[in-house]
C-alpha atoms as a PDB file:
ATOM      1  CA  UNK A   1       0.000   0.000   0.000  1.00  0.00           C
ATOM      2  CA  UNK A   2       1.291   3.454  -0.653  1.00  0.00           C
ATOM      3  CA  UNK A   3       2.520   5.642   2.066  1.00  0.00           C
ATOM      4  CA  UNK A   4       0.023   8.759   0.518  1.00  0.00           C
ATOM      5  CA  UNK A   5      -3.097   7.670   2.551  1.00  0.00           C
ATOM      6  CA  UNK A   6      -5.808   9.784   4.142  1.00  0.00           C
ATOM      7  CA  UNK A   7      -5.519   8.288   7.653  1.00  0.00           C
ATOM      8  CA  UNK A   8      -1.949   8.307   9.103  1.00  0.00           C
ATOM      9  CA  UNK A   9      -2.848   7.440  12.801  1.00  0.00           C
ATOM     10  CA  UNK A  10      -1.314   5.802  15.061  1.00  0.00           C
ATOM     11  CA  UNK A  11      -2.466   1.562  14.864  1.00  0.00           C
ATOM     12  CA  UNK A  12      -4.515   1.988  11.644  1.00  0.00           C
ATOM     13  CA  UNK A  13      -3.151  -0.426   8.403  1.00  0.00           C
ATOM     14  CA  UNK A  14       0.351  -0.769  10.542  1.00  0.00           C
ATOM     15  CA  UNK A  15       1.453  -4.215   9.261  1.00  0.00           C
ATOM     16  CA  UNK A  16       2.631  -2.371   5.842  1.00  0.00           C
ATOM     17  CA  UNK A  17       3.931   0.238   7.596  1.00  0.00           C
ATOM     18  CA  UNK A  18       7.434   1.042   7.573  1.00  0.00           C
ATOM     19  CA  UNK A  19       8.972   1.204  11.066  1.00  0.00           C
ATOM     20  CA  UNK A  20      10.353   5.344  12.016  1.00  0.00           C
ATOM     21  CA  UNK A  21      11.981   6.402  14.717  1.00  0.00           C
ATOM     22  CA  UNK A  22       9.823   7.915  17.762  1.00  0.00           C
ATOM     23  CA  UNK A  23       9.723  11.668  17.768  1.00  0.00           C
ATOM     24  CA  UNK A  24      12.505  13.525  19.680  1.00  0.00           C
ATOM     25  CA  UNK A  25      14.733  10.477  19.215  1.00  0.00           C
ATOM     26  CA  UNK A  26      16.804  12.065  16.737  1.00  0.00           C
ATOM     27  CA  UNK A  27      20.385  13.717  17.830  1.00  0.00           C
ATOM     28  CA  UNK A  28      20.579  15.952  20.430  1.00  0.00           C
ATOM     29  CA  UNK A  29      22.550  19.066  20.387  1.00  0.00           C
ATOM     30  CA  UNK A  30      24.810  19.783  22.527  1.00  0.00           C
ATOM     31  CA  UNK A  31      24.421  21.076  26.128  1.00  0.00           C
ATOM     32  CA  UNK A  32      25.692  25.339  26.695  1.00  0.00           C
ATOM     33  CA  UNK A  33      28.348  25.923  29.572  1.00  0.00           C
ATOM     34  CA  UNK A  34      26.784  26.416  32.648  1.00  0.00           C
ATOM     35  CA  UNK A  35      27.088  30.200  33.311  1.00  0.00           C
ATOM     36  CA  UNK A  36      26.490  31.420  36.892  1.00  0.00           C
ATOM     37  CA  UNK A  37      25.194  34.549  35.957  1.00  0.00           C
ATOM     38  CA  UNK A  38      22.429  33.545  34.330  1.00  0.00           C
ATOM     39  CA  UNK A  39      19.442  32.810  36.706  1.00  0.00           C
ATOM     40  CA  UNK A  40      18.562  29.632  36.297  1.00  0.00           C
ATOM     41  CA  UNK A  41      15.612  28.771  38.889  1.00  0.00           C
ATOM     42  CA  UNK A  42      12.526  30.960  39.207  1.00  0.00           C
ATOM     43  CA  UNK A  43      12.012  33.780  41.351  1.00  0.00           C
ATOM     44  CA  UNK A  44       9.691  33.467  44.249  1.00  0.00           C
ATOM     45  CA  UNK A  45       6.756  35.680  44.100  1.00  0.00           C
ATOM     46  CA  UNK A  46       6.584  38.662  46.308  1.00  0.00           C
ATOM     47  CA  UNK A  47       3.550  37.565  48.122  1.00  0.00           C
ATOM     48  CA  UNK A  48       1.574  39.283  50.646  1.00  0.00           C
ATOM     49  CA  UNK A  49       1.343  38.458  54.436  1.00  0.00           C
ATOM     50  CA  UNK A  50      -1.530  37.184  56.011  1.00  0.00           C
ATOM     51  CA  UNK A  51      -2.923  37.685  59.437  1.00  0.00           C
ATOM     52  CA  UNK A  52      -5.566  36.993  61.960  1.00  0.00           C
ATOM     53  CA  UNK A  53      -8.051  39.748  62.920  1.00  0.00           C
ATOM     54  CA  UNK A  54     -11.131  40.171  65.049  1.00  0.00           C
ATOM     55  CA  UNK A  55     -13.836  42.080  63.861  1.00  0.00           C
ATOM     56  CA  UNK A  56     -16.688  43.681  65.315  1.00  0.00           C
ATOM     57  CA  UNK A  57     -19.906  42.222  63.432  1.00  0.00           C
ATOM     58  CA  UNK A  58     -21.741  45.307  63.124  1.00  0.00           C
ATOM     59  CA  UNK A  59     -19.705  47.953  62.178  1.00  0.00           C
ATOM     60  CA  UNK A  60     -16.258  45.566  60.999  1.00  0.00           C
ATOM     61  CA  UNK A  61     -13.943  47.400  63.350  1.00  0.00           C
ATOM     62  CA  UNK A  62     -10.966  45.664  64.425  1.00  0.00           C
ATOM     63  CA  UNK A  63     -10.981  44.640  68.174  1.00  0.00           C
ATOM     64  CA  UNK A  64      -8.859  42.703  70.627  1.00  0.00           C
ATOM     65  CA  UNK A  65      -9.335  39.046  70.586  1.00  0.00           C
ATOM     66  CA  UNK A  66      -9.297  38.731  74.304  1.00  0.00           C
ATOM     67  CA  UNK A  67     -12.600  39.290  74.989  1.00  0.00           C
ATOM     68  CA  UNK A  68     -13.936  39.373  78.624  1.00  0.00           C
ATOM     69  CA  UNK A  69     -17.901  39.620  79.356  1.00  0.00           C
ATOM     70  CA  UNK A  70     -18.337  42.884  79.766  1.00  0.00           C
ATOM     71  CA  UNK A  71     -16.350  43.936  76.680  1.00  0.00           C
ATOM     72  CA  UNK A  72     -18.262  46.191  73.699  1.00  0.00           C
ATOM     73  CA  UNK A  73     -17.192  47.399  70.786  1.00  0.00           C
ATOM     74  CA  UNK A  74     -14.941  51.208  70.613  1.00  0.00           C
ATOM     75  CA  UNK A  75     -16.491  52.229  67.736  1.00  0.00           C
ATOM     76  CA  UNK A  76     -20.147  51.593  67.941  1.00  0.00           C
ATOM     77  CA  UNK A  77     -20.483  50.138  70.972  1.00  0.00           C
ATOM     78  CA  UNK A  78     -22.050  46.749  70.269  1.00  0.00           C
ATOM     79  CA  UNK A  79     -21.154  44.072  73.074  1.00  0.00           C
ATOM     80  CA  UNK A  80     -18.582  41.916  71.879  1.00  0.00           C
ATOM     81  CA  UNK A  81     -19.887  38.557  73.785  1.00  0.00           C
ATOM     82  CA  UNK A  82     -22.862  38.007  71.830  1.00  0.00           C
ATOM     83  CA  UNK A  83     -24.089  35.491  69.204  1.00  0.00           C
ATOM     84  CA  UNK A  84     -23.055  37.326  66.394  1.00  0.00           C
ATOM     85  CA  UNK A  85     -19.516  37.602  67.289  1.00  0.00           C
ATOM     86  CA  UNK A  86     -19.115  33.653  67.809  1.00  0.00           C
ATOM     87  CA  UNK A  87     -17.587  30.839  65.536  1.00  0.00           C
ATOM     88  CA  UNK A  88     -20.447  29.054  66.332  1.00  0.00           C
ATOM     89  CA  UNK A  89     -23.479  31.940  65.275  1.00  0.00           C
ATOM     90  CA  UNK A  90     -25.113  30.577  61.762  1.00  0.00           C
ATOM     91  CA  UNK A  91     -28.583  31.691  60.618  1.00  0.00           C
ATOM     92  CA  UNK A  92     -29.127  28.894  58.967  1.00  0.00           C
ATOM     93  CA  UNK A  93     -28.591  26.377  61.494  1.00  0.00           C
ATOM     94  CA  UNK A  94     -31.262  25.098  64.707  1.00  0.00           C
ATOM     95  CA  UNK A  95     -31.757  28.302  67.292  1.00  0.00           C
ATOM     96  CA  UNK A  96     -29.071  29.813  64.880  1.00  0.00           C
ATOM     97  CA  UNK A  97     -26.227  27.873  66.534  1.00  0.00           C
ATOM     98  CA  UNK A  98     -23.767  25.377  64.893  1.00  0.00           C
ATOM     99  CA  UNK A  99     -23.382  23.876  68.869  1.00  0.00           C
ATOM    100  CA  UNK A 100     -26.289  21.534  70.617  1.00  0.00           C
ATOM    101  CA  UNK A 101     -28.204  24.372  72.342  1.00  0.00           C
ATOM    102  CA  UNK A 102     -31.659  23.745  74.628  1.00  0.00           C
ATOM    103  CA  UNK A 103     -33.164  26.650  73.801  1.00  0.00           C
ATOM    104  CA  UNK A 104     -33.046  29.596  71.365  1.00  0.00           C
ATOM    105  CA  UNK A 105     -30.563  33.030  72.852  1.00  0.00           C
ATOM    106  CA  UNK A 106     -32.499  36.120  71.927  1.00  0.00           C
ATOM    107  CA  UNK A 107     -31.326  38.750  70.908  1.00  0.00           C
ATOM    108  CA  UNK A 108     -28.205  37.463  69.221  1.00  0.00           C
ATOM    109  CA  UNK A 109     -26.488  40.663  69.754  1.00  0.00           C
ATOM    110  CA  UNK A 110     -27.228  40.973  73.099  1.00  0.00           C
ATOM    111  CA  UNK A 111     -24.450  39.832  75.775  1.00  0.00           C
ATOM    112  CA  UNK A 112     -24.551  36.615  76.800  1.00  0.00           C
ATOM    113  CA  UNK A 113     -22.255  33.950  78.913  1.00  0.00           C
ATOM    114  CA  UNK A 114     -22.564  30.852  76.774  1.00  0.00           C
ATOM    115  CA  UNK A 115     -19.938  28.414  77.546  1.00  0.00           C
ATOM    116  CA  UNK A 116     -19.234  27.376  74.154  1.00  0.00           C
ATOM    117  CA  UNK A 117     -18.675  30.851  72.297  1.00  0.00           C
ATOM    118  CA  UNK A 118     -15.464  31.385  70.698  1.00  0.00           C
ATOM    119  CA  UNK A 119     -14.492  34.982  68.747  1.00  0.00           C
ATOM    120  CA  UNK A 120     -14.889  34.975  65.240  1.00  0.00           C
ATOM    121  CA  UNK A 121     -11.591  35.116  64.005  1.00  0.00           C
ATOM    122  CA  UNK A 122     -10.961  36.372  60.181  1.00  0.00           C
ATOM    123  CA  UNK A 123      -7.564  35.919  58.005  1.00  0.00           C
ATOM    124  CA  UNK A 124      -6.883  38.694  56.128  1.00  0.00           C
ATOM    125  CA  UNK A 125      -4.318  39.905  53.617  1.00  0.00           C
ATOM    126  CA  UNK A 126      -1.706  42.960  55.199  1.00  0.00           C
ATOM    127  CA  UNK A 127      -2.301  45.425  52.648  1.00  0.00           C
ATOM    128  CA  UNK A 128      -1.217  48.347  54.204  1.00  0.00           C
ATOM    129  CA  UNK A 129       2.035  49.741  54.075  1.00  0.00           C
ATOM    130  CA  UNK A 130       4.555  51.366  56.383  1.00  0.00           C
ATOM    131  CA  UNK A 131       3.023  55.087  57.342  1.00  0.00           C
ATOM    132  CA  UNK A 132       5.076  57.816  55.717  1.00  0.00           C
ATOM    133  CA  UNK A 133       7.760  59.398  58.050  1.00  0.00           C
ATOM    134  CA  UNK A 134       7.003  63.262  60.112  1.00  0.00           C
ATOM    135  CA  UNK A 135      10.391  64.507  58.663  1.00  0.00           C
ATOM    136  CA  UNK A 136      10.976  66.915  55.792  1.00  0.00           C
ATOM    137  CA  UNK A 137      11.847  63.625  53.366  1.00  0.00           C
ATOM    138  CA  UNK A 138       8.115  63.297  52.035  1.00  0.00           C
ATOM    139  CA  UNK A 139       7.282  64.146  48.128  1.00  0.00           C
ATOM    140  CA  UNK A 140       5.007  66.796  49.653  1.00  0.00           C
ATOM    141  CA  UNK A 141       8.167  68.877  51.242  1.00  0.00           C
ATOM    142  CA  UNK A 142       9.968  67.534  48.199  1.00  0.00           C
ATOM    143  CA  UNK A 143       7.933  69.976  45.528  1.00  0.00           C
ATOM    144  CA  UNK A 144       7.359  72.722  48.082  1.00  0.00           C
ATOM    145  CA  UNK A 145      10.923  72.917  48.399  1.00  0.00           C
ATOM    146  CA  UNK A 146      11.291  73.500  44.768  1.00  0.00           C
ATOM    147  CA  UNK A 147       9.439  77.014  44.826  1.00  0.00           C
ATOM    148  CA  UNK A 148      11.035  78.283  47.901  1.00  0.00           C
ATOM    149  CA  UNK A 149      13.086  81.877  47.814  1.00  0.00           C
END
């Protein structure tokens, strides 16, 4: 059979075919001189840091995790041991608690002393950066300086 046929796959007519060599086989070239200037390995990304944060549920201001039972909120003034600051506060879940409760808390903002709450902890990127220094050295001195007498 000629070699000019339509289908040239792989296991189709073989027995007339002619045996090749497998791709890539052929000879390789040869290797450069390691130079040790070159990079060679990839650079690590500059990736961000991550931390843990407690926030208040109402208004998202960040708090201290140590929370005692009479602690509240600085901003708006929300009390911090409540359902809705808790690991364990779901809406969708029986009396709106992931934990075997008896009985339903109301109101879930309100303070309460249930044994098994735990502060909602969040991780969060740190996306802010160092704050600019008080001296003369900012780019707002910088261009003021330029149009001095």
């Amino acid at each position: 059979m000629s070699d000019d046929r339509k289908y040239r796959q792989r296991g189709y007519q073989d027995d007339d075919r002619r045996e090749r060599a497998p791709h890539g086989q052929g000879p390789k070239p040869p290797k450069a001189p390691y130079d040790p200037r070159i990079p060679r390995d990839p650079k690590a990304p500059n990736m961000m840091a991550f931390h843990e944060v407690f926030r208040c549920a109402r208004c998202g201001a960040i708090e201290d995790a140590a929370i005692g039972s009479l602690s509240t909120c600085g901003k708006c003034g929300v009390d911090l041991r409540s359902c809705i600051q808790c690991v364990s506060f779901d809406p969708s879940a029986r009396f709106e608690c992931l934990q075997p409760i008896k009985a339903r808390v109301s109101p879930k903002d309100g303070r309460n002393e249930c044994p098994s709450f735990a502060p909602r902890m969040r991780v969060e990127r740190e996306t802010g950066s160092a704050p600019a220094s008080a001296s003369g050295s900012s780019a707002k001195s910088a261009f003021d300086s330029l149009f001095k007498d």
